[in-house]
C-alpha atoms as a PDB file:
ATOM      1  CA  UNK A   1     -11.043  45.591  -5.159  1.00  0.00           C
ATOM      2  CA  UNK A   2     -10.075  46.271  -1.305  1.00  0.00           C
ATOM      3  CA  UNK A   3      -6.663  45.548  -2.730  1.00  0.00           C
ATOM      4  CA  UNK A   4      -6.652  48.092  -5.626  1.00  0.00           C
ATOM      5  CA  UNK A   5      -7.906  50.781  -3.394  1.00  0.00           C
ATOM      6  CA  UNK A   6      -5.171  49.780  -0.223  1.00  0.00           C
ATOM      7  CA  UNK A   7      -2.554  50.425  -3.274  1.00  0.00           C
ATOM      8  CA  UNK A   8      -3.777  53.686  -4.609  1.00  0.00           C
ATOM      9  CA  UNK A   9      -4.013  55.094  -0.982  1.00  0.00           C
ATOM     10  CA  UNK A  10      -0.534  53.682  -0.540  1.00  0.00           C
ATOM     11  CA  UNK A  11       0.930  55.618  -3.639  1.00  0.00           C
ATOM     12  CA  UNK A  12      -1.344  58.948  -3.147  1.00  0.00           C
ATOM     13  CA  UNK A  13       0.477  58.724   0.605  1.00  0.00           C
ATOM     14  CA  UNK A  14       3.702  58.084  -0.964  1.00  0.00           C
ATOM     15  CA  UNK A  15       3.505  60.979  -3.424  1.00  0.00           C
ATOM     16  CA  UNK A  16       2.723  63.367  -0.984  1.00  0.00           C
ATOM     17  CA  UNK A  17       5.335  62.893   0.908  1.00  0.00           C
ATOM     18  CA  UNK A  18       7.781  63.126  -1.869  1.00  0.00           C
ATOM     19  CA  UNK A  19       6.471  66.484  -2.565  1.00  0.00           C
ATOM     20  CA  UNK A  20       6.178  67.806   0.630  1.00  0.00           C
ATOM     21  CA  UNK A  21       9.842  66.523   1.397  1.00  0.00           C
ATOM     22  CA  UNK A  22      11.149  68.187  -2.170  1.00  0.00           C
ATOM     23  CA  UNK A  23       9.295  71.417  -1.249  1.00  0.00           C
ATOM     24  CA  UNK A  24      10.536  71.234   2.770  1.00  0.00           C
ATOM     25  CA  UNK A  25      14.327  70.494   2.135  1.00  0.00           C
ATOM     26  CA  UNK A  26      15.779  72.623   5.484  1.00  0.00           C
ATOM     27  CA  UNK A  27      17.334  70.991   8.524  1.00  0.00           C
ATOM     28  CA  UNK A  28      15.284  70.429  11.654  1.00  0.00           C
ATOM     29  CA  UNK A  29      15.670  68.797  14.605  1.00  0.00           C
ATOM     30  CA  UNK A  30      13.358  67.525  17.382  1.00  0.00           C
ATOM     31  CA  UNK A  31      13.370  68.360  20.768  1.00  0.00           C
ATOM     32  CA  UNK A  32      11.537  66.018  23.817  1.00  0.00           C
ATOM     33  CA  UNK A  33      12.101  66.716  27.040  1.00  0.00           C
ATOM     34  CA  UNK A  34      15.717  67.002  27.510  1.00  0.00           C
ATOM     35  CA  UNK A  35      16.194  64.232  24.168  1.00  0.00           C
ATOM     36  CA  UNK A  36      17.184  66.431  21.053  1.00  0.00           C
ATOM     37  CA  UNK A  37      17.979  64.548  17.591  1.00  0.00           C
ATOM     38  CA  UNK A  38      20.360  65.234  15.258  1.00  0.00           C
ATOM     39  CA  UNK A  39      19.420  67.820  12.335  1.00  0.00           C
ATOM     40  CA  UNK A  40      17.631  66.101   9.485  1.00  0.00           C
ATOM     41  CA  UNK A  41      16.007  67.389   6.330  1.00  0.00           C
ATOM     42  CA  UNK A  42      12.282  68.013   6.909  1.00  0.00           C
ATOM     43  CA  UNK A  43      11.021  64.964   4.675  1.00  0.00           C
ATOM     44  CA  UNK A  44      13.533  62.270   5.476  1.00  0.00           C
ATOM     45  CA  UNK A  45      12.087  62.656   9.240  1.00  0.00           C
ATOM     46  CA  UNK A  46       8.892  62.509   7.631  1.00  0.00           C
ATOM     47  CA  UNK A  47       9.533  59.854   5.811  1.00  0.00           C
ATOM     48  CA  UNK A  48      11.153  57.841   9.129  1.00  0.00           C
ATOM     49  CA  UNK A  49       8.321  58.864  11.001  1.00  0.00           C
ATOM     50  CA  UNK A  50       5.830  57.334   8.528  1.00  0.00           C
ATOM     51  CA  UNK A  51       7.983  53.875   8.120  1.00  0.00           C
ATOM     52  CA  UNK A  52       7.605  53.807  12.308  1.00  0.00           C
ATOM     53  CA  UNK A  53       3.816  54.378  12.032  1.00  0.00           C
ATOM     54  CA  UNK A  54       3.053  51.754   9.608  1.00  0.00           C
ATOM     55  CA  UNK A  55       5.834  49.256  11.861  1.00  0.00           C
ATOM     56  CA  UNK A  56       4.450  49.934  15.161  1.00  0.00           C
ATOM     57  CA  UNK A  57       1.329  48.560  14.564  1.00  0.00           C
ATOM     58  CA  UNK A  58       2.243  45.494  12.525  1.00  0.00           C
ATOM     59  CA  UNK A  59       4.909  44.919  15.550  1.00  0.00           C
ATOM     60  CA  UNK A  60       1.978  45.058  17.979  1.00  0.00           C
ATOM     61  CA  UNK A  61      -0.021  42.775  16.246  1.00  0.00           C
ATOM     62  CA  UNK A  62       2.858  40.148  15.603  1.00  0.00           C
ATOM     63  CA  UNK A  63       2.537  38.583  19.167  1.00  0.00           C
ATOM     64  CA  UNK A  64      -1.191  37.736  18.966  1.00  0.00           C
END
């Protein structure tokens, strides 16, 4: 059951970023500190930004 529910959160996730990034489509880029990115369409940063959130803490947890 813990399964089933992981999996529908997983696709409810996924599907709202699909729409968001259909409905965001414009270039933006991010600035920090004197670091500025290249400009990217609104959802495929949200959609590399998400793929580094769920890897950062399953690369965390490798080493233990």
């Amino acid at each position: 059951m813990r399964r089933l529910l992981l999996f529908l959160l997983f696709m409810l996730s996924t599907a709202a970023i699909a729409l968001f990034s259909v409905q965001n489509a414009t270039a933006v880029s991010l600035r920090f500190l004197a670091w500025q990115s290249i400009q990217l369409p609104l959802g495929l940063l949200l959609v590399l930004v998400a793929i580094l959130a769920m890897w950062i803490p399953y690369w965390a947890s490798a080493g233990r």
